[in-house]
C-alpha atoms as a PDB file:
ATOM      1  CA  UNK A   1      12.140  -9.315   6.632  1.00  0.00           C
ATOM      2  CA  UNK A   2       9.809  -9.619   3.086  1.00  0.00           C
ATOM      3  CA  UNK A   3      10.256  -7.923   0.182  1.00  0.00           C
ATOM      4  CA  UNK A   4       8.483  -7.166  -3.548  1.00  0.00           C
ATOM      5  CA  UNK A   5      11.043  -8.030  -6.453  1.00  0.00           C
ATOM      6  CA  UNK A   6      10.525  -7.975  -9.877  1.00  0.00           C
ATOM      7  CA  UNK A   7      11.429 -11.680 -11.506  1.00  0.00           C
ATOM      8  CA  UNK A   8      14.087 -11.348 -14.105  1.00  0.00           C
ATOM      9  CA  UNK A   9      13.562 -13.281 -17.348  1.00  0.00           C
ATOM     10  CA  UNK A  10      17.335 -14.222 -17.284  1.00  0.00           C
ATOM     11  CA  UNK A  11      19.390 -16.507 -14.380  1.00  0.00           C
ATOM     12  CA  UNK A  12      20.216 -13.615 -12.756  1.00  0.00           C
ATOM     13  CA  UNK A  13      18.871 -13.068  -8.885  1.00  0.00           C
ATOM     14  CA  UNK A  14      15.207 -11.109  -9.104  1.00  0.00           C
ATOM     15  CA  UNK A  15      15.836  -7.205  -8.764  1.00  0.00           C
ATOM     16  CA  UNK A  16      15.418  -5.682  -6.073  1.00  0.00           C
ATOM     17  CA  UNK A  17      12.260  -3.019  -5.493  1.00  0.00           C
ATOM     18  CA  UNK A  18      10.453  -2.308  -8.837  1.00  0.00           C
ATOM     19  CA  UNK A  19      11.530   1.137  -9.003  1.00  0.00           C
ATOM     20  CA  UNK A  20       8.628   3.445 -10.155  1.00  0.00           C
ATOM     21  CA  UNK A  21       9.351   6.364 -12.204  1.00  0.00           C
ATOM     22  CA  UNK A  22       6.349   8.281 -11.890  1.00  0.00           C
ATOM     23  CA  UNK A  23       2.900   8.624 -10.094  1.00  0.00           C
ATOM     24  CA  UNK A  24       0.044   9.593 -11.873  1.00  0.00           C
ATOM     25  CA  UNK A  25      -1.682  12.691  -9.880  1.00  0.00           C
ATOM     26  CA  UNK A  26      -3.541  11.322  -6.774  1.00  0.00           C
ATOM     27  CA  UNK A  27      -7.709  11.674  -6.379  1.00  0.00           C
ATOM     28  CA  UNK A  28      -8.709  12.230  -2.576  1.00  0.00           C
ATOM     29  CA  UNK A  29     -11.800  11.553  -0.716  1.00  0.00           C
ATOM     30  CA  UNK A  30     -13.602  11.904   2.201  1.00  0.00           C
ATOM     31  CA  UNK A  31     -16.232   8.844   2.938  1.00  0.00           C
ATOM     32  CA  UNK A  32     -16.346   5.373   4.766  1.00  0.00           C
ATOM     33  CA  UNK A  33     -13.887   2.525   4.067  1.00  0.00           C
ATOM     34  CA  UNK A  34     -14.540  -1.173   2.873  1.00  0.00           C
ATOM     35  CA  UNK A  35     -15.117  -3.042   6.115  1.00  0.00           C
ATOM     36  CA  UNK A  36     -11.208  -4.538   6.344  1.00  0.00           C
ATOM     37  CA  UNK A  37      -9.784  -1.219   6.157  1.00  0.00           C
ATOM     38  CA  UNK A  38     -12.421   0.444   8.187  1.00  0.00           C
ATOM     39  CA  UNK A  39     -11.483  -2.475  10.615  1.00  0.00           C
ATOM     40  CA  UNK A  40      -7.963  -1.896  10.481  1.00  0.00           C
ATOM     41  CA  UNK A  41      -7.613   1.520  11.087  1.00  0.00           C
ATOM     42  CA  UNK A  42     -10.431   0.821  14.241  1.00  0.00           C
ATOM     43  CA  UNK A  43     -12.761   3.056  13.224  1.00  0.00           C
ATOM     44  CA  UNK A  44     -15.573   3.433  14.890  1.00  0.00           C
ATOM     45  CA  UNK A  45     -18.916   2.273  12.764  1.00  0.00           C
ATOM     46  CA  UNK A  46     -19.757   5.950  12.007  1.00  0.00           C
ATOM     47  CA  UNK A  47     -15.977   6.704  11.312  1.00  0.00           C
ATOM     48  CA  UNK A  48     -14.599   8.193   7.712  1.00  0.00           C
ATOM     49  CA  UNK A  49     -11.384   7.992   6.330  1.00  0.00           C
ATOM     50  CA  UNK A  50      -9.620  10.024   3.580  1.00  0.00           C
ATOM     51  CA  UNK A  51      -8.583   8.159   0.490  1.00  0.00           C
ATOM     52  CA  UNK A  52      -5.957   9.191  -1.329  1.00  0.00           C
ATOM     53  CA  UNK A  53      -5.491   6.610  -4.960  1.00  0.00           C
ATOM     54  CA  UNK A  54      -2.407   6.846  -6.614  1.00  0.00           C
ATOM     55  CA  UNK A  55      -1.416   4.742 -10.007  1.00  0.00           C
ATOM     56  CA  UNK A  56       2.515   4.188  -9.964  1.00  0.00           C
ATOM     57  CA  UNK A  57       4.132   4.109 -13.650  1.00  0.00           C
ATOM     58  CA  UNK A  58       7.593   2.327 -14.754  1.00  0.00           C
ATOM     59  CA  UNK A  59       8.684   2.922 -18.168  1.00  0.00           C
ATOM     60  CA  UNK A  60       5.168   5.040 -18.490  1.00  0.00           C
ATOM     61  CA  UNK A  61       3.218   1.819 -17.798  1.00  0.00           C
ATOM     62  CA  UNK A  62       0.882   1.569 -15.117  1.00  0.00           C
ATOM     63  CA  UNK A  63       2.544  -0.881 -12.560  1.00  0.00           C
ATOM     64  CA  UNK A  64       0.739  -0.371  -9.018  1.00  0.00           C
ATOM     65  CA  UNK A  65      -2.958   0.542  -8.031  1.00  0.00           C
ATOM     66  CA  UNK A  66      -1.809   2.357  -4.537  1.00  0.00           C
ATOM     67  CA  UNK A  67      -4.427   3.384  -2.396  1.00  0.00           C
ATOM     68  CA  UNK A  68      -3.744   4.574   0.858  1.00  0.00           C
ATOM     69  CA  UNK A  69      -6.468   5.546   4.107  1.00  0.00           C
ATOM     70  CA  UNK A  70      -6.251   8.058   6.677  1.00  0.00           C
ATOM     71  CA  UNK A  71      -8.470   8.015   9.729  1.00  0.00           C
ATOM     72  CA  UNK A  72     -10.335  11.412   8.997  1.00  0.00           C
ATOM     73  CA  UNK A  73     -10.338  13.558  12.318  1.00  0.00           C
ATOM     74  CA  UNK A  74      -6.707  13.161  12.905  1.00  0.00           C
ATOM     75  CA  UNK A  75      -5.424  14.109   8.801  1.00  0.00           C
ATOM     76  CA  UNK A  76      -8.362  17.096   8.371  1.00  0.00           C
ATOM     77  CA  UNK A  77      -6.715  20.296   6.963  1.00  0.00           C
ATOM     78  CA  UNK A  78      -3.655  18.170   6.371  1.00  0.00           C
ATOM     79  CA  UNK A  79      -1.841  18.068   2.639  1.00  0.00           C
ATOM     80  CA  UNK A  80      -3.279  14.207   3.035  1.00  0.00           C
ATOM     81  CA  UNK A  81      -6.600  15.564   3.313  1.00  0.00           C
ATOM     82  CA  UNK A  82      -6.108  17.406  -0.248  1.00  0.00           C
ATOM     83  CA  UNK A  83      -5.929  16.355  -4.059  1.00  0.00           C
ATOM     84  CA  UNK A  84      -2.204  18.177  -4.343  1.00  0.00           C
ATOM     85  CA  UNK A  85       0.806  16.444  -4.208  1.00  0.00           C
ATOM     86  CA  UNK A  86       1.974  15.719  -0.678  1.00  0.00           C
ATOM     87  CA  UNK A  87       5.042  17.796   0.454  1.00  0.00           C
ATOM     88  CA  UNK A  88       8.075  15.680   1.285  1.00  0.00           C
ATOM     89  CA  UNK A  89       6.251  12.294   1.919  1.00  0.00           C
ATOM     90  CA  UNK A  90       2.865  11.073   3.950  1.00  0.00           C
ATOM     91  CA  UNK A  91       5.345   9.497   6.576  1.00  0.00           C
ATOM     92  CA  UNK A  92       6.542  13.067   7.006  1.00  0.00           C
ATOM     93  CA  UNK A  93       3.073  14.537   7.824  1.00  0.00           C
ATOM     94  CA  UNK A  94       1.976  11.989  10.003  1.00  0.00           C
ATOM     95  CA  UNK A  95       5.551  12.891  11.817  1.00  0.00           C
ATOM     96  CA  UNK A  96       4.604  16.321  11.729  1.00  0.00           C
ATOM     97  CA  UNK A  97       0.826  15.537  13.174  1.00  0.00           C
ATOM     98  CA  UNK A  98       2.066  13.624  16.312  1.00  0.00           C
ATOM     99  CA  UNK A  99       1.526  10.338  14.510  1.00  0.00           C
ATOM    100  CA  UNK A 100       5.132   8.901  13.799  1.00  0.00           C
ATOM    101  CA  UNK A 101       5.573   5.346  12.019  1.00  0.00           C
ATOM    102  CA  UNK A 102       6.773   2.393  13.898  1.00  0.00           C
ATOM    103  CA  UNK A 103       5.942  -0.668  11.891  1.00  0.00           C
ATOM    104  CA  UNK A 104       3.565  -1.563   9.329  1.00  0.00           C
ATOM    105  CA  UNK A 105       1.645  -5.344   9.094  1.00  0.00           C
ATOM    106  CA  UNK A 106       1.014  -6.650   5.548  1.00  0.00           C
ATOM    107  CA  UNK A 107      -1.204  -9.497   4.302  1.00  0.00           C
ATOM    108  CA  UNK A 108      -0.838 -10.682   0.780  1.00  0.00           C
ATOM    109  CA  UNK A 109      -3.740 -12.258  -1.013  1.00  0.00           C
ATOM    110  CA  UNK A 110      -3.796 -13.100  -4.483  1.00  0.00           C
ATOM    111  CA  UNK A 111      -7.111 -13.073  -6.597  1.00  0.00           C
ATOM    112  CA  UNK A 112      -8.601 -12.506  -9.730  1.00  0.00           C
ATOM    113  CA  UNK A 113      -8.448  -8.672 -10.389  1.00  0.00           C
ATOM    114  CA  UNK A 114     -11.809  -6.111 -10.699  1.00  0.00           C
ATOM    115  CA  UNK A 115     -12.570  -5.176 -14.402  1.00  0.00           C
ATOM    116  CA  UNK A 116     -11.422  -1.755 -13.112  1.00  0.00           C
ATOM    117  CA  UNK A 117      -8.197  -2.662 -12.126  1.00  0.00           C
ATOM    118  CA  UNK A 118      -7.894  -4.903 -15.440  1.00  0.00           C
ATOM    119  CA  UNK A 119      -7.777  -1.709 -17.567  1.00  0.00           C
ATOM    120  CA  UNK A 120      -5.932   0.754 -14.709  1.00  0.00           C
ATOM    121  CA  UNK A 121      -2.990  -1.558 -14.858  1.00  0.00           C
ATOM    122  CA  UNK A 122      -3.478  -2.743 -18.314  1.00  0.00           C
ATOM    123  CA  UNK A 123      -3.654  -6.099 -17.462  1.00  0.00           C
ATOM    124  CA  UNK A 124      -4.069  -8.975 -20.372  1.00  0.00           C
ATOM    125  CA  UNK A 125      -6.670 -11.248 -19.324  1.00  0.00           C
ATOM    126  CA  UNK A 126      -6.557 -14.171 -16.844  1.00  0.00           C
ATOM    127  CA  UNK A 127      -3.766 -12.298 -14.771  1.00  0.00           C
ATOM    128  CA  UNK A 128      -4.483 -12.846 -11.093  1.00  0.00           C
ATOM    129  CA  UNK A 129      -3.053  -9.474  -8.945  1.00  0.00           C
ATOM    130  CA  UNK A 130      -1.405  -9.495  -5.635  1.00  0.00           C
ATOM    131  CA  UNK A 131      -3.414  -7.690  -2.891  1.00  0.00           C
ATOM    132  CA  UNK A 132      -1.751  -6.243  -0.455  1.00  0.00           C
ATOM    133  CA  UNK A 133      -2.896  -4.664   2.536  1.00  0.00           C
ATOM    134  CA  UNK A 134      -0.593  -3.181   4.615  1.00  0.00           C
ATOM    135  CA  UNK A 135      -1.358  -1.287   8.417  1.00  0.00           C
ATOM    136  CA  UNK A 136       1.023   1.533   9.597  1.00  0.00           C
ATOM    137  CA  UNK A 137       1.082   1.559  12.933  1.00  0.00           C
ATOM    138  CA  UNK A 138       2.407   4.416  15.051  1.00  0.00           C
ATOM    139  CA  UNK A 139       3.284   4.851  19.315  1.00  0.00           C
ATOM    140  CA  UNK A 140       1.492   2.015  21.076  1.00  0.00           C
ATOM    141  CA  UNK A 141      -0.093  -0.240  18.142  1.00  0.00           C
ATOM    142  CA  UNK A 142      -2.231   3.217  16.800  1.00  0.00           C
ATOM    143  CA  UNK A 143      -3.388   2.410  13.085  1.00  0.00           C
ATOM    144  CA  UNK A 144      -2.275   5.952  11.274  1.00  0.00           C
ATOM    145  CA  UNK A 145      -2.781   4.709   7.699  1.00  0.00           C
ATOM    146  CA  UNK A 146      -3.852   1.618   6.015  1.00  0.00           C
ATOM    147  CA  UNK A 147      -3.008   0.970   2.244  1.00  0.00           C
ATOM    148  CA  UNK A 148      -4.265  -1.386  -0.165  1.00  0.00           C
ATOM    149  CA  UNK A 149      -1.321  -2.124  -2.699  1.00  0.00           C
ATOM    150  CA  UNK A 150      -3.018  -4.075  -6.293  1.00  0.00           C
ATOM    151  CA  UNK A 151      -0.310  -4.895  -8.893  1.00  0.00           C
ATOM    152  CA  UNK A 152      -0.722  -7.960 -11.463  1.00  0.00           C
ATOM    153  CA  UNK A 153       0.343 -10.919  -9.924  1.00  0.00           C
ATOM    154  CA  UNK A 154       3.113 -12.104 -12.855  1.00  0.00           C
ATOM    155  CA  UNK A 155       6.224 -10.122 -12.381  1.00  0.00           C
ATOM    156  CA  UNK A 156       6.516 -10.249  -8.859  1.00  0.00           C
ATOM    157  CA  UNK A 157       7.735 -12.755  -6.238  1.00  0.00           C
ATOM    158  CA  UNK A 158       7.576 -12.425  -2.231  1.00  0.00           C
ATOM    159  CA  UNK A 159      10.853 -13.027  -0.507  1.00  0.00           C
ATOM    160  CA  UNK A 160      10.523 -14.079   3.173  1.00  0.00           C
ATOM    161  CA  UNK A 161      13.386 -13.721   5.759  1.00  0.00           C
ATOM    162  CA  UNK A 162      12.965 -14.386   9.743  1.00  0.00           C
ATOM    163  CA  UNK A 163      15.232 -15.362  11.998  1.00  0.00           C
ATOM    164  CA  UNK A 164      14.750 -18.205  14.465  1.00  0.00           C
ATOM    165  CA  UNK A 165      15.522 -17.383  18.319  1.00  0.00           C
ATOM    166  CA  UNK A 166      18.186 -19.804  19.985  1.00  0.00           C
ATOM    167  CA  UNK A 167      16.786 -22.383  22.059  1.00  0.00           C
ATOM    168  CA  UNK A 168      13.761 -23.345  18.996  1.00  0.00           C
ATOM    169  CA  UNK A 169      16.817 -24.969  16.215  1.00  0.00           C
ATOM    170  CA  UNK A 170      18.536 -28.113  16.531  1.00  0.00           C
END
């Protein structure tokens, strides 16, 4: 189990899930993905996806770049396919289209951020940002939607859990 909490300045343990208390209106698109999210939803090399980029605000401040793929063909004439607000949640239409959620991979990178995402998250300078990219995977290992998750790197700590089977301990 992992999670995203926000470091507290004071002794207390970090808080749990920034909560966001707003979204900024998403932009959609129809086009071809950068290669690693072309390659993790498996499309083919002629394959589009739909983009839908979302900016998440706490306290009105930008907090989270959120940008979330769709393999084309299965989301067209969807609400993901579309610039309006999604009804209920995306997890709900991907239900609804035959594509349920089972589990989702992330892989956290850190870097230095774009100059775009320097003034989208208002970011003073020589912040590094956390990338993460995460794959939703559906019924038998299916990719259904692939997001790429960009916040600045310097209120945020990763919290690992896993359990270790009997039989590999002392």
């Amino acid at each position: 189990m992992c999670g995203w909490y926000a470091r507290s300045s004071s002794r207390s343990p970090p808080t749990c899930h920034l909560e966001t208390d707003s979204l900024r209106p998403a932009r959609c698109r129809h086009g071809h993905a950068a290669a690693d999210v072309a390659l993790a939803l498996r499309l083919p090399d002629d394959g589009t996806a739909v983009r839908r980029r979302r900016i998440l605000l706490h306290n009105s401040a930008p907090v989270e770049v959120s940008t979330s793929y769709y393999p084309a063909d299965p989301v067209a004439g969807a609400p993901l396919a579309h610039r309006s607000k999604v009804p209920k949640s995306a997890p709900a239409v991907l239900l609804r289209l035959g594509m349920p959620e089972r589990r989702f991979i992330d892989r956290v990178s850190a870097r230095q951020p774009t100059g775009e995402e320097i003034v989208l998250l208002t970011l003073p300078g020589g912040l590094p940002v956390l990338r993460q990219l995460r794959t939703i995977l559906a019924d038998d290992d299916h990719p259904v939607e692939v997001s790429v998750l960009i916040q600045g790197a310097h209120p945020y700590e990763l919290q690992y859990r896993q359990d270790v089977p009997k039989g590999l301990g002392p």
